[in-house]
Protein backbone atom coordinates (compact mmCIF):
# COMPACT_ATOMS: atom_id res chain seq x y z
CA UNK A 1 -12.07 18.68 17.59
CA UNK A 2 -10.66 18.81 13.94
CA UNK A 3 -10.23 15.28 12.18
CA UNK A 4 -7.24 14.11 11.50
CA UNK A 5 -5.68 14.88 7.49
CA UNK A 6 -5.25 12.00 5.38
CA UNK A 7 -1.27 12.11 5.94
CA UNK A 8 -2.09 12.08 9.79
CA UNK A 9 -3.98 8.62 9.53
CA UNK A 10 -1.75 7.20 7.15
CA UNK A 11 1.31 8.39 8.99
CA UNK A 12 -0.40 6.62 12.75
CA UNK A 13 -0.61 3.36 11.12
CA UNK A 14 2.19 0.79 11.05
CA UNK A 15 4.67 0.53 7.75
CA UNK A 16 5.79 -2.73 8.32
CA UNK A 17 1.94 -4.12 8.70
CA UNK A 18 0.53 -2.58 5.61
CA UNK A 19 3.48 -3.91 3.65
CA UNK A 20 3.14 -7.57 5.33
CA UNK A 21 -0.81 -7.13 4.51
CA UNK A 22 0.04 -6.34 0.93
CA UNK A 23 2.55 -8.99 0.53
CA UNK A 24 1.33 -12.09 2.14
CA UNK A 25 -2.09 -11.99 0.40
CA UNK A 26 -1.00 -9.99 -2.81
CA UNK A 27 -4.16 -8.84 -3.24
CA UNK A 28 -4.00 -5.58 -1.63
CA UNK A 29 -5.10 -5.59 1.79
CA UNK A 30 -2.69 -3.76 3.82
CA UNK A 31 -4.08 -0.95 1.83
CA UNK A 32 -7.49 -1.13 3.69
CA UNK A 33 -5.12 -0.80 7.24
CA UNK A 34 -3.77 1.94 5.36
CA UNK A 35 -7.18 3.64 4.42
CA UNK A 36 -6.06 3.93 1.26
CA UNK A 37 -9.34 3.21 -1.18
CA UNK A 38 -7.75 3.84 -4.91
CA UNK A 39 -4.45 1.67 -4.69
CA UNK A 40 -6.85 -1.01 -3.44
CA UNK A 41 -9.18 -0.96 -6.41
CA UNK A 42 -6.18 -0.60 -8.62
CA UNK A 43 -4.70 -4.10 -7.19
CA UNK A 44 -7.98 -5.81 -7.10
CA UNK A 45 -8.52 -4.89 -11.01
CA UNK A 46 -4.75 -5.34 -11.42
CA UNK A 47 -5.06 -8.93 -9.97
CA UNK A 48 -8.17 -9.57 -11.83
CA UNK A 49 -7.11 -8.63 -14.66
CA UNK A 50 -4.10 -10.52 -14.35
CA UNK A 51 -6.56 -14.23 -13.39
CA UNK A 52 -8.85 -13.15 -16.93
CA UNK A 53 -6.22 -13.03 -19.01
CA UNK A 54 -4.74 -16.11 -17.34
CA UNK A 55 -7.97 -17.65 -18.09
CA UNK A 56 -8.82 -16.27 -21.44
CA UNK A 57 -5.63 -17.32 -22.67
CA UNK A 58 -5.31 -21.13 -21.44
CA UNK A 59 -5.79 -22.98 -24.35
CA UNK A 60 -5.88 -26.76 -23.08
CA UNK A 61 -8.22 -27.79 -20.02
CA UNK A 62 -5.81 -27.81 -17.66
CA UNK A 63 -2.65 -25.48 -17.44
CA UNK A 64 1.06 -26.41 -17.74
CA UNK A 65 3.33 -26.42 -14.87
CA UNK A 66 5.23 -22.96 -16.78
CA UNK A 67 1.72 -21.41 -16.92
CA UNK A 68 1.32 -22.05 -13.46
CA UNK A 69 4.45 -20.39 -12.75
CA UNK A 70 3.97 -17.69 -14.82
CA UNK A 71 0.54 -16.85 -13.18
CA UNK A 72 2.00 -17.04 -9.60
CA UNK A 73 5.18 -15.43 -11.01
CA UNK A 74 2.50 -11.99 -11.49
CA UNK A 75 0.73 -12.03 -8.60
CA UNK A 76 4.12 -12.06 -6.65
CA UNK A 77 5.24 -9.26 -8.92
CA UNK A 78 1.94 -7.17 -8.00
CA UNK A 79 2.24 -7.99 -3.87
CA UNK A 80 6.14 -6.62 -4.52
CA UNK A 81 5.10 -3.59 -6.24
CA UNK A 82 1.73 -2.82 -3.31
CA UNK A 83 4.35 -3.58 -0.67
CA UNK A 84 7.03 -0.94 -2.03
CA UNK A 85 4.40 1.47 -2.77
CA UNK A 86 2.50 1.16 0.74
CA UNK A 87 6.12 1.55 2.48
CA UNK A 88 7.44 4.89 0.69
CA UNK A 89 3.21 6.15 0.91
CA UNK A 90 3.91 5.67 4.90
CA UNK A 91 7.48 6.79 4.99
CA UNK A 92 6.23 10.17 3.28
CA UNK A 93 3.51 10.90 5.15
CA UNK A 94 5.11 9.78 8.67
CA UNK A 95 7.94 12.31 7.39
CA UNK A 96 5.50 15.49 6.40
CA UNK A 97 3.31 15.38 9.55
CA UNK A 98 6.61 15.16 11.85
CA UNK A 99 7.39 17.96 9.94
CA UNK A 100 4.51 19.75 10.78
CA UNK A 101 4.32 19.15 14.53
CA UNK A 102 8.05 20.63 14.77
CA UNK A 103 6.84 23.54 12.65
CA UNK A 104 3.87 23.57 14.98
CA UNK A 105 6.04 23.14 17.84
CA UNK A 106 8.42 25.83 17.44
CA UNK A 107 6.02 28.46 16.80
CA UNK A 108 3.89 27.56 19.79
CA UNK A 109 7.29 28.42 21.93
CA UNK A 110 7.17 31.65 24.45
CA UNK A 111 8.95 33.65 26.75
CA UNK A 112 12.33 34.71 26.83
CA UNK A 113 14.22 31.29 25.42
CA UNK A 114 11.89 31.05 21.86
């Protein structure tokens, strides 16, 4: 039994999941649903990243109310941008392997009506 492509597994799970997974964290999770191992280490050093420099740069001991906002203001910008990405990374793939089954389909066809 052949295992199934990357498209095929991506394509099997659920859009609407990975993108809720991806928002309501923001830290990249629907991508593991998705079995999708690079976008996730790019939004867990993206979100890192993001909390360092938020860090490095504080200069009092406690932070503002607008650097507060600012910070959650970027994680909600990078759980927008996983949740877009994860939806048109589904739609594509759920697109090329239905392509593929009709191709499959209609060249599996005998007999007199092909």
């Amino acid at each position: 039994m052949p295992y199934p492509s990357r498209d095929e597994i991506l394509a099997s799970s659920k859009g609407w999941v990975a993108s809720f997974l991806n928002f309501l964290p923001g830290l990249g999770s629907g991508y593991l649903y998705q079995r999708r191992w690079k976008p996730y280490f790019f939004t867990i050093t993206a979100s890192t990243a993001w909390f360092a420099l938020g860090f490095f740069l504080q200069v009092d001991s406690e932070s503002s109310q607008r650097e507060q906002i600012i910070g959650i203001a970027g994680l909600f910008f990078i759980s927008i941008i996983t949740v877009i990405e994860s939806n048109l990374a589904f739609k594509k793939a759920s697109n090329k392997t239905k392509a593929e089954k009709e191709k499959i389909m209609s060249s599996n066809k005998k007999g007199w009506f092909k």
